[in-house]
C-alpha atoms as a PDB file:
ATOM      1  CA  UNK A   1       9.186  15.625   1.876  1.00  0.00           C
ATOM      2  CA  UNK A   2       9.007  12.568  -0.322  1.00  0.00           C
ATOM      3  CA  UNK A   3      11.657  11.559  -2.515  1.00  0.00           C
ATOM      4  CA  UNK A   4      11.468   9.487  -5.601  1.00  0.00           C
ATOM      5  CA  UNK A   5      14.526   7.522  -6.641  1.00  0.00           C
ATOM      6  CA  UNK A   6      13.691   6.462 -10.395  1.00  0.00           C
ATOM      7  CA  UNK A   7      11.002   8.164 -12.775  1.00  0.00           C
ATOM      8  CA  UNK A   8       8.283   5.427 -13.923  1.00  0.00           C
ATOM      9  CA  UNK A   9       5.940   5.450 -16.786  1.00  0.00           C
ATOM     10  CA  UNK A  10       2.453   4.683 -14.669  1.00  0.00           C
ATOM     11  CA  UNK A  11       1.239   7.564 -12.736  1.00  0.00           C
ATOM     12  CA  UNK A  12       1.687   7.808  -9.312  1.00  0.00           C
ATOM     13  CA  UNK A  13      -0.329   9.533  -6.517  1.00  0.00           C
ATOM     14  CA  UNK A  14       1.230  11.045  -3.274  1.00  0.00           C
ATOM     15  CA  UNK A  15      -1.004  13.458  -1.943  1.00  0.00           C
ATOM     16  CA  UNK A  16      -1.411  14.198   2.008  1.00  0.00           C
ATOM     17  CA  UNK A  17      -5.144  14.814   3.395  1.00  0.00           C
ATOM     18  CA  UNK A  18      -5.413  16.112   6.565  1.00  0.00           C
ATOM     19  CA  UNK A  19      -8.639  15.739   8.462  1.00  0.00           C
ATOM     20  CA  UNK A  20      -9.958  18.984  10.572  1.00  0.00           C
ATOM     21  CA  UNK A  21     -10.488  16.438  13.614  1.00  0.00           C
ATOM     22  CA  UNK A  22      -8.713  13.667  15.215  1.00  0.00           C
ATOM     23  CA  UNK A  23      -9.373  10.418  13.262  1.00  0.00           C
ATOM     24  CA  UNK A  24      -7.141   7.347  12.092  1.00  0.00           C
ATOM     25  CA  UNK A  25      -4.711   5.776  10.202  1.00  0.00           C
ATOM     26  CA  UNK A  26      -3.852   1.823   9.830  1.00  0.00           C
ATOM     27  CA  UNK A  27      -1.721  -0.335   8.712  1.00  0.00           C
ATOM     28  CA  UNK A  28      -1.069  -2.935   5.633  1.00  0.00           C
ATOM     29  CA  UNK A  29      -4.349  -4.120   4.183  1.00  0.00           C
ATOM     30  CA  UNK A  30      -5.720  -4.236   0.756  1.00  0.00           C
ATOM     31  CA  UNK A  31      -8.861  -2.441  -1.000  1.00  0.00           C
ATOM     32  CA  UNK A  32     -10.995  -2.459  -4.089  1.00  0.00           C
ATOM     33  CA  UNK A  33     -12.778  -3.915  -6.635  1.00  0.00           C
ATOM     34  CA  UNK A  34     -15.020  -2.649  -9.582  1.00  0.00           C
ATOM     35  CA  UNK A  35     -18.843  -2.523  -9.784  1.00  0.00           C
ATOM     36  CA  UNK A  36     -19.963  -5.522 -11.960  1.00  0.00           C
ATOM     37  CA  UNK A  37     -23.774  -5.008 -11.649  1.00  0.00           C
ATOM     38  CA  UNK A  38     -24.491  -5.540  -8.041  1.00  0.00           C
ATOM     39  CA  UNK A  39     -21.221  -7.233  -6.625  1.00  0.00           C
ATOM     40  CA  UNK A  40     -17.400  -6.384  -6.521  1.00  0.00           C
ATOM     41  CA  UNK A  41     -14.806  -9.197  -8.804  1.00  0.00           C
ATOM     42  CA  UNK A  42     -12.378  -8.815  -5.595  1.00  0.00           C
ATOM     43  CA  UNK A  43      -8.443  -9.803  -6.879  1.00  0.00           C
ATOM     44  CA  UNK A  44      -5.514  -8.870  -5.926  1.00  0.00           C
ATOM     45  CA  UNK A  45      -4.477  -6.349  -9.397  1.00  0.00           C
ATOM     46  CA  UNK A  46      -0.520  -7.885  -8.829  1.00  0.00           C
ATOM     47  CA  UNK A  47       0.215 -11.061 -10.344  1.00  0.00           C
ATOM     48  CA  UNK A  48       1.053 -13.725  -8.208  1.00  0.00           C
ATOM     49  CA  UNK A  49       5.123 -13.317  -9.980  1.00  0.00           C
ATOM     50  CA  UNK A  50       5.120  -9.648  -8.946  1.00  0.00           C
ATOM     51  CA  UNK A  51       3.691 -10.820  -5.317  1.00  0.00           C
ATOM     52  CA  UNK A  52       6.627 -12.707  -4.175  1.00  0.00           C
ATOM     53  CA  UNK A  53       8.869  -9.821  -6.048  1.00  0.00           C
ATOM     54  CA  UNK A  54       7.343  -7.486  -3.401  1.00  0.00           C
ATOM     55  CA  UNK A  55       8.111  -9.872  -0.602  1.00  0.00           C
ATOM     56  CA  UNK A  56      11.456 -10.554  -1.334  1.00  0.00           C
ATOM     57  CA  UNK A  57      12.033  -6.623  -1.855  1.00  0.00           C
ATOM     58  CA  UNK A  58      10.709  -6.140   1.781  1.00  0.00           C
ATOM     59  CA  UNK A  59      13.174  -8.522   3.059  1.00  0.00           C
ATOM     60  CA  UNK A  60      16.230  -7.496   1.235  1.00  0.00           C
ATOM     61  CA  UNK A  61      14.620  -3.561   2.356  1.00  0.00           C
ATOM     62  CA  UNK A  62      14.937  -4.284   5.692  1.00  0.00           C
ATOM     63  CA  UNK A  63      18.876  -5.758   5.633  1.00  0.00           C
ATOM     64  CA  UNK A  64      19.830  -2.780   3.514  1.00  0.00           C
ATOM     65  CA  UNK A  65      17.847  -0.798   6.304  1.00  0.00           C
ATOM     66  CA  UNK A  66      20.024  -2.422   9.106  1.00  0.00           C
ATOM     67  CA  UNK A  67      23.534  -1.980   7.103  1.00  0.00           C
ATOM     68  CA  UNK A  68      22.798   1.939   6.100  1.00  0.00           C
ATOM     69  CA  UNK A  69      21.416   3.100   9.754  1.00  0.00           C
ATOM     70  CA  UNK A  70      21.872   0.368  12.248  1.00  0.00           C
ATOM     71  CA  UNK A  71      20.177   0.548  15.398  1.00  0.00           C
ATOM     72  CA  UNK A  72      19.092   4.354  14.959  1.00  0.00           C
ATOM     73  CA  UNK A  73      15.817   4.150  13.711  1.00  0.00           C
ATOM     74  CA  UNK A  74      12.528   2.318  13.258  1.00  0.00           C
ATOM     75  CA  UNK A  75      12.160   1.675   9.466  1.00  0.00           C
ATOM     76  CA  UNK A  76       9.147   0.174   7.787  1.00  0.00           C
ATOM     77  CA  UNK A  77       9.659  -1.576   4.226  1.00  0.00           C
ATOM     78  CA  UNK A  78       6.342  -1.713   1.983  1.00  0.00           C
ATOM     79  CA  UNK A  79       6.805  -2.852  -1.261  1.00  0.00           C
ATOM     80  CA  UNK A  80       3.809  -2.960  -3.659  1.00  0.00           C
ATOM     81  CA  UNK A  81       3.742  -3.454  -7.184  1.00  0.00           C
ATOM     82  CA  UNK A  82       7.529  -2.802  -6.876  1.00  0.00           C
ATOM     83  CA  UNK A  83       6.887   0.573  -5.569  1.00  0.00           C
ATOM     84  CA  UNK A  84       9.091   0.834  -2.112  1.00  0.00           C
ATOM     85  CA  UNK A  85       7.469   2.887   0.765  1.00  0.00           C
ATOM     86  CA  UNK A  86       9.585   3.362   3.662  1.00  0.00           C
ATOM     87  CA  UNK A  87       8.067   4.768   6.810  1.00  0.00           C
ATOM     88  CA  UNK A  88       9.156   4.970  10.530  1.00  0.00           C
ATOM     89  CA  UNK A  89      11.878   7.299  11.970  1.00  0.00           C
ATOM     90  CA  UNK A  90      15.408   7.733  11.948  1.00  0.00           C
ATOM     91  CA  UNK A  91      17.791   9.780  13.800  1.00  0.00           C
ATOM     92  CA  UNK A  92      19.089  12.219  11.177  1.00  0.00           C
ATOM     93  CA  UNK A  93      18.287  13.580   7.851  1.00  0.00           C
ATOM     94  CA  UNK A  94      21.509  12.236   6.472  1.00  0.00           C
ATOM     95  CA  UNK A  95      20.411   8.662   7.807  1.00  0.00           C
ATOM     96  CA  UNK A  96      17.103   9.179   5.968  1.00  0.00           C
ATOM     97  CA  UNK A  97      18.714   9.909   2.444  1.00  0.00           C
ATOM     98  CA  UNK A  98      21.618   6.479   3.531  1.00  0.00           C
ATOM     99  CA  UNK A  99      18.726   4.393   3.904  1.00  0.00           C
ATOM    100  CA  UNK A 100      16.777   5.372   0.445  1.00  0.00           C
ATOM    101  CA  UNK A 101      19.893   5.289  -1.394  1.00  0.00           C
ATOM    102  CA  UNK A 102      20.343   1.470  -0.127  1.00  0.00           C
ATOM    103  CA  UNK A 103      17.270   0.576  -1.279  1.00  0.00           C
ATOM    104  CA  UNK A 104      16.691   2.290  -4.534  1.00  0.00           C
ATOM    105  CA  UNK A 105      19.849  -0.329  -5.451  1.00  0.00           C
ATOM    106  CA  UNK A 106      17.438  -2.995  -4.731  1.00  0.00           C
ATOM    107  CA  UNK A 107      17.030  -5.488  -7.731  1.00  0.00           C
ATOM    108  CA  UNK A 108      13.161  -4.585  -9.097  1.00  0.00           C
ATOM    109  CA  UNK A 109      12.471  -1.522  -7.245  1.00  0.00           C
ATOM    110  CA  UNK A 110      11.132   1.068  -9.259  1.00  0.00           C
ATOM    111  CA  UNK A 111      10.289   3.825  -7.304  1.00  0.00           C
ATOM    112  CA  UNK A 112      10.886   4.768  -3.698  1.00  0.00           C
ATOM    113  CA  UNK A 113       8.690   6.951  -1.647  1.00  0.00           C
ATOM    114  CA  UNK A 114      10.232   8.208   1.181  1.00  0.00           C
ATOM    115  CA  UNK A 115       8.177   9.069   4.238  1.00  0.00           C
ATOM    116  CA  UNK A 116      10.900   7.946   6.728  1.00  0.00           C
ATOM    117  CA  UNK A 117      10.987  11.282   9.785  1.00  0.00           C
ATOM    118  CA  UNK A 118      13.431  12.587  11.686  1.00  0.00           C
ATOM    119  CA  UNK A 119      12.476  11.703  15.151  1.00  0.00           C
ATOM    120  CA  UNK A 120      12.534   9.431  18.046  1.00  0.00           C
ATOM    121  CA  UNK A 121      11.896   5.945  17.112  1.00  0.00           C
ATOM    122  CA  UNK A 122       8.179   5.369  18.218  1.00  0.00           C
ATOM    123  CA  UNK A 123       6.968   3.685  21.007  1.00  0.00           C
ATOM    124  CA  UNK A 124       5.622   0.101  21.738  1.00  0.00           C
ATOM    125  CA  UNK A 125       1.997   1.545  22.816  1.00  0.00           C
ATOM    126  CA  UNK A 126       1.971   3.986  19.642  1.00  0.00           C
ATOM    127  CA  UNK A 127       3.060   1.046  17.351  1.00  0.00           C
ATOM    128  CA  UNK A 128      -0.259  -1.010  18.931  1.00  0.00           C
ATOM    129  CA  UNK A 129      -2.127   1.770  18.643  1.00  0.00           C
ATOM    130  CA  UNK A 130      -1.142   1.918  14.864  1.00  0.00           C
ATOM    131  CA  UNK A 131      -2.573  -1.460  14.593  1.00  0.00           C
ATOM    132  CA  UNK A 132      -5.449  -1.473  16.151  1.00  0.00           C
ATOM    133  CA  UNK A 133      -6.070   1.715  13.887  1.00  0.00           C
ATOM    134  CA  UNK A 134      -5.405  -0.498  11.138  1.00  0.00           C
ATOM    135  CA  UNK A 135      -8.315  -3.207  12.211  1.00  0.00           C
ATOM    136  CA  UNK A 136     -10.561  -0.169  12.001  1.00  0.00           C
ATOM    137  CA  UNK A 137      -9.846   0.686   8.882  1.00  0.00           C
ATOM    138  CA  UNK A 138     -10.244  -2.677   7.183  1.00  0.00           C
ATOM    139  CA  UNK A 139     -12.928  -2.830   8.925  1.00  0.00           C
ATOM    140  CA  UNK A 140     -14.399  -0.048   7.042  1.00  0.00           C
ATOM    141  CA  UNK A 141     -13.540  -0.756   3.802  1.00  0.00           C
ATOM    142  CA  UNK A 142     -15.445  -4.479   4.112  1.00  0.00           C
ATOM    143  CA  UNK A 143     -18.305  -2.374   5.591  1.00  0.00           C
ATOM    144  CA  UNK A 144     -18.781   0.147   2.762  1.00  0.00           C
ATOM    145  CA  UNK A 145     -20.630  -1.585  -0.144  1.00  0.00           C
ATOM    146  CA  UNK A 146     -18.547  -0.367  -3.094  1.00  0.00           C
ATOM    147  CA  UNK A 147     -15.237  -1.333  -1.848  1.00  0.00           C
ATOM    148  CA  UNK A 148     -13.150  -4.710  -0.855  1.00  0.00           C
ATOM    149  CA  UNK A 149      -9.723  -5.324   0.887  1.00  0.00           C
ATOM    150  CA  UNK A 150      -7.861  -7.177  -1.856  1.00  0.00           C
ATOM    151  CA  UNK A 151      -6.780  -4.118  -4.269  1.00  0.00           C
ATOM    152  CA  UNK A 152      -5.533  -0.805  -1.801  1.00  0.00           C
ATOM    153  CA  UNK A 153      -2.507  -2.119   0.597  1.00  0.00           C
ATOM    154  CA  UNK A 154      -2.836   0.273   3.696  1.00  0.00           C
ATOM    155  CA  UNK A 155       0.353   1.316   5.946  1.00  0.00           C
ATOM    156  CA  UNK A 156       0.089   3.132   8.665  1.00  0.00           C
ATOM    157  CA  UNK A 157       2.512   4.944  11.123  1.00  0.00           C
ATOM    158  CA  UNK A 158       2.183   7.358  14.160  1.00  0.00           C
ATOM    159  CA  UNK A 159      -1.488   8.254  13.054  1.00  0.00           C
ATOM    160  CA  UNK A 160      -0.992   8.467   9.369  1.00  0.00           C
ATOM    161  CA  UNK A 161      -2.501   6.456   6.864  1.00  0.00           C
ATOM    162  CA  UNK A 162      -0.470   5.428   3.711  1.00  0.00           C
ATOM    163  CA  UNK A 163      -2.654   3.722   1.197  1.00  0.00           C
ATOM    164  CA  UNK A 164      -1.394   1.952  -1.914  1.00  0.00           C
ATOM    165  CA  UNK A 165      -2.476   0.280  -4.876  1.00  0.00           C
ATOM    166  CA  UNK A 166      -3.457   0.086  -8.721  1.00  0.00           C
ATOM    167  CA  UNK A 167      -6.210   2.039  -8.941  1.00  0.00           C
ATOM    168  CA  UNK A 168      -8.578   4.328 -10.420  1.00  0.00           C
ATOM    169  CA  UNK A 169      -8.679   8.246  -9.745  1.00  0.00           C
ATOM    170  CA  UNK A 170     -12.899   6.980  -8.683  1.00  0.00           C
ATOM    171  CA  UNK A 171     -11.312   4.232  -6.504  1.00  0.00           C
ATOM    172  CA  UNK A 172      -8.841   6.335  -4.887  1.00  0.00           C
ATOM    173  CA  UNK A 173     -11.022   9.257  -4.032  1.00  0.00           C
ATOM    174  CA  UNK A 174     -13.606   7.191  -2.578  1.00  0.00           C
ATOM    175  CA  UNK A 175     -11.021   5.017  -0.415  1.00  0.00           C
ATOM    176  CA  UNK A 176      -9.334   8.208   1.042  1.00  0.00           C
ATOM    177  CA  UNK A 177     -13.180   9.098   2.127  1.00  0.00           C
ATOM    178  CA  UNK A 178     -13.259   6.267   3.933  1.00  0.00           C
ATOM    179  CA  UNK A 179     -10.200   6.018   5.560  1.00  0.00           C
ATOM    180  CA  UNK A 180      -9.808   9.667   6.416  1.00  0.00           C
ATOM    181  CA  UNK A 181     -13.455   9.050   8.336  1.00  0.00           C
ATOM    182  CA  UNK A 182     -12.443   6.445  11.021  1.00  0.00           C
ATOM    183  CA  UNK A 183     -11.588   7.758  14.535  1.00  0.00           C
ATOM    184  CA  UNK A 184      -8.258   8.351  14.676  1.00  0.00           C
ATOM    185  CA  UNK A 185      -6.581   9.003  11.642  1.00  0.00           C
ATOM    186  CA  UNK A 186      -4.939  11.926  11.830  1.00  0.00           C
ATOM    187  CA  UNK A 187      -3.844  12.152   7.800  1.00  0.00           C
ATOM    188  CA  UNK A 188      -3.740  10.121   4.731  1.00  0.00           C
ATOM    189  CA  UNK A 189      -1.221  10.254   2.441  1.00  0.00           C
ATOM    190  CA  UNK A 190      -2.247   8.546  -0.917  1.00  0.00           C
ATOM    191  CA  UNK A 191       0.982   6.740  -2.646  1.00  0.00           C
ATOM    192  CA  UNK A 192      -1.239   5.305  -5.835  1.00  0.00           C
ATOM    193  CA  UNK A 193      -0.282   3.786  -9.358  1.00  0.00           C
ATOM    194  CA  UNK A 194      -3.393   5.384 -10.958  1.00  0.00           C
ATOM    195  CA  UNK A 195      -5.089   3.489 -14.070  1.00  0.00           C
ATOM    196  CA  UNK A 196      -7.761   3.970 -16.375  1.00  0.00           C
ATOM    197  CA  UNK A 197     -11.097   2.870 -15.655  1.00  0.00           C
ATOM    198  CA  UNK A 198     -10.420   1.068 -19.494  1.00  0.00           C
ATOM    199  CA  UNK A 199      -7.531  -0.896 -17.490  1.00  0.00           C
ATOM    200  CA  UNK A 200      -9.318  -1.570 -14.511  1.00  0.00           C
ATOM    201  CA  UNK A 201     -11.685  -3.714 -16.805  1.00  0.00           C
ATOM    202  CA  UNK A 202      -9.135  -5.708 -18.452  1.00  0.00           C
ATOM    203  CA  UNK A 203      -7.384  -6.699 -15.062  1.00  0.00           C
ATOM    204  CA  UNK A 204     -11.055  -8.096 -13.770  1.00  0.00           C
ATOM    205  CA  UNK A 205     -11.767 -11.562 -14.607  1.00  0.00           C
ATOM    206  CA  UNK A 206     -13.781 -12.614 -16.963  1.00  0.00           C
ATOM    207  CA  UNK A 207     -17.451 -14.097 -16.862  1.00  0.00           C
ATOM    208  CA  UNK A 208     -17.242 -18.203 -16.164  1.00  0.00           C
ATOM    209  CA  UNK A 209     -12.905 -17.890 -16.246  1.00  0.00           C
ATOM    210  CA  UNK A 210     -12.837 -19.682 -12.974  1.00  0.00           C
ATOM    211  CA  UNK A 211     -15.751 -22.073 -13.940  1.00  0.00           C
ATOM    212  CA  UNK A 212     -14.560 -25.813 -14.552  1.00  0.00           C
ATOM    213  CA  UNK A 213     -14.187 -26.574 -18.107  1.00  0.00           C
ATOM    214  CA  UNK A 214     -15.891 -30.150 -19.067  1.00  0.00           C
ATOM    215  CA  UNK A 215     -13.201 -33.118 -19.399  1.00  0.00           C
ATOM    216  CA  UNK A 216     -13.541 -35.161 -22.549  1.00  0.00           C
ATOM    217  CA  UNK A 217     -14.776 -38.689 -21.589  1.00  0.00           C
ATOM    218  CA  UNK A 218     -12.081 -41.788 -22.041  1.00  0.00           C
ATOM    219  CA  UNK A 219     -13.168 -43.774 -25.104  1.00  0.00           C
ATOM    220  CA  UNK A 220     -14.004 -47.418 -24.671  1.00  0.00           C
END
C-alpha cells in the first residue's frame, strides 16, 4: 500500500497496471517530450536547481535509510522533482513505516511514496536482471517515435516498473503502453506529477532560445 507523507498541490499519479503475461520492468531512466511538428524539444522538465535538490535528497535518503533499519533491508531512494520513492524490501512492516518517517523529515521532500515490501532482501541475479530490464525499456522509449528519455525517470525493482515524471495524462498513458509491452515487466506502477498540456508548452523551449545572439562589434 503506498503511503504519502505530506499533501501537495500538483497532482500526482500512482496507479498499478498489471500485464496478463510476463513482461518487464526497468530501472532509472527518463522519458518524453512534446510533438513540435515532426520532432520532440527533449529537456529535462526539472530545473537544473531542483536537479541537484533531488541528488542531495537521495543521498541524505539513503543515511536516514541506514540509521532507521540498518542492515535489514534493501532500500532504494528516488527522488524526482522532490517527490521521494522508496523501493526495495525490508524485514518488517514496522521497519517500513521507521524508514518513511526518516525521510519525510528530509529538508525539500514533498511527498513520499512508499513502495518499500516486506520480504527478503533481493538477490544479486534479480537486481541484474532488474537492470538489464531497465536497458530494454529505454530502449523502447528511444525506439517509439513520439517519445524521448529525458522527461519520465524509470525505477524498477523485482519486475516492477516505477515510472516518474512531469507529465501529461497523453504522455503518461502512452509511456505505460510502452513500458508495460517489453518482455518482462511484470507491472507498472505510475508515480506521476500530472500537468496540463497548457503547461507542458510553457516548460518547452522556445523557437531560436538556444540560437547565438549577434555580439555588437568593438568600435574603432
Amino acid at each position: 500500500m503506498t503511503l504519502r507523507s505530506r499533501l501537495v498541490r500538483p497532482t500526482f499519479v500512482l496507479a498499478a497496471v498489471a500485464t496478463s503475461a510476463l513482461i518487464s520492468a526497468c530501472a532509472p531512466l527518463l522519458v518524453g517530450g512534446a510533438v513540435m511538428g515532426t520532432s520532440l524539444m527533449v529537456t529535462d522538465r526539472r530545473t537544473s536547481g531542483t536537479q541537484l535538490e533531488d541528488q542531495a535528497i537521495e543521498l541524505k535518503a539513503m543515511t536516514r535509510t541506514r540509521e532507521a533499519v540498518g542492515e535489514r533491508g534493501h532500500v532504494n531512494a528516488t527522488s524526482y522533482n522532490r517527490t521521494l520513492l522508496l523501493t526495495g524490501e525490508v524485514a518488517a512492516d514496522t521497519d517500513k513505516v521507521a524508514v518513511e518517517q526518516a525521510v519525510a523529515k528530509i529538508e525539500g521532500v514533498r511527498t513520499v511514496v512508499n513502495e518499500l515490501v516486506v520480504a527478503g532482501s533481493s538477490s544479486l541475479a534479480a537486481r541484474s536482471n532488474d537492470a538489464i530490464l531497465t536497458s530494454k525499456v529505454k530502449a523502447s522509449f528511444i525506439d517509439a517515435k513520439d517519445v524521448f528519455a529525458n522527461a519520465i525517470k524509470v525505477v524498477s525493482e523485482r519486475g516492477t516498473v516505477y515510472l516518474m515524471g512531469r507529465v501529461t495524462e497523453r504522455e503518461a498513458n502512452r509511456a505505460s503502453d510502452i513500458a508495460r509491452s517489453v518482455s518482462g515487466v511484470q507491472k507498472v506502477v505510475r508515480v506521476f506529477e500530472v500537468i496540463t498540456e497548457a503547461e507542458l508548452a510553457d516548460l518547452q523551449p522556445k523557437q531560436g532560445q538556444t540560437q547565438a545572439q549577434p555580439q555588437p562589434q568593438p568600435k574603432p
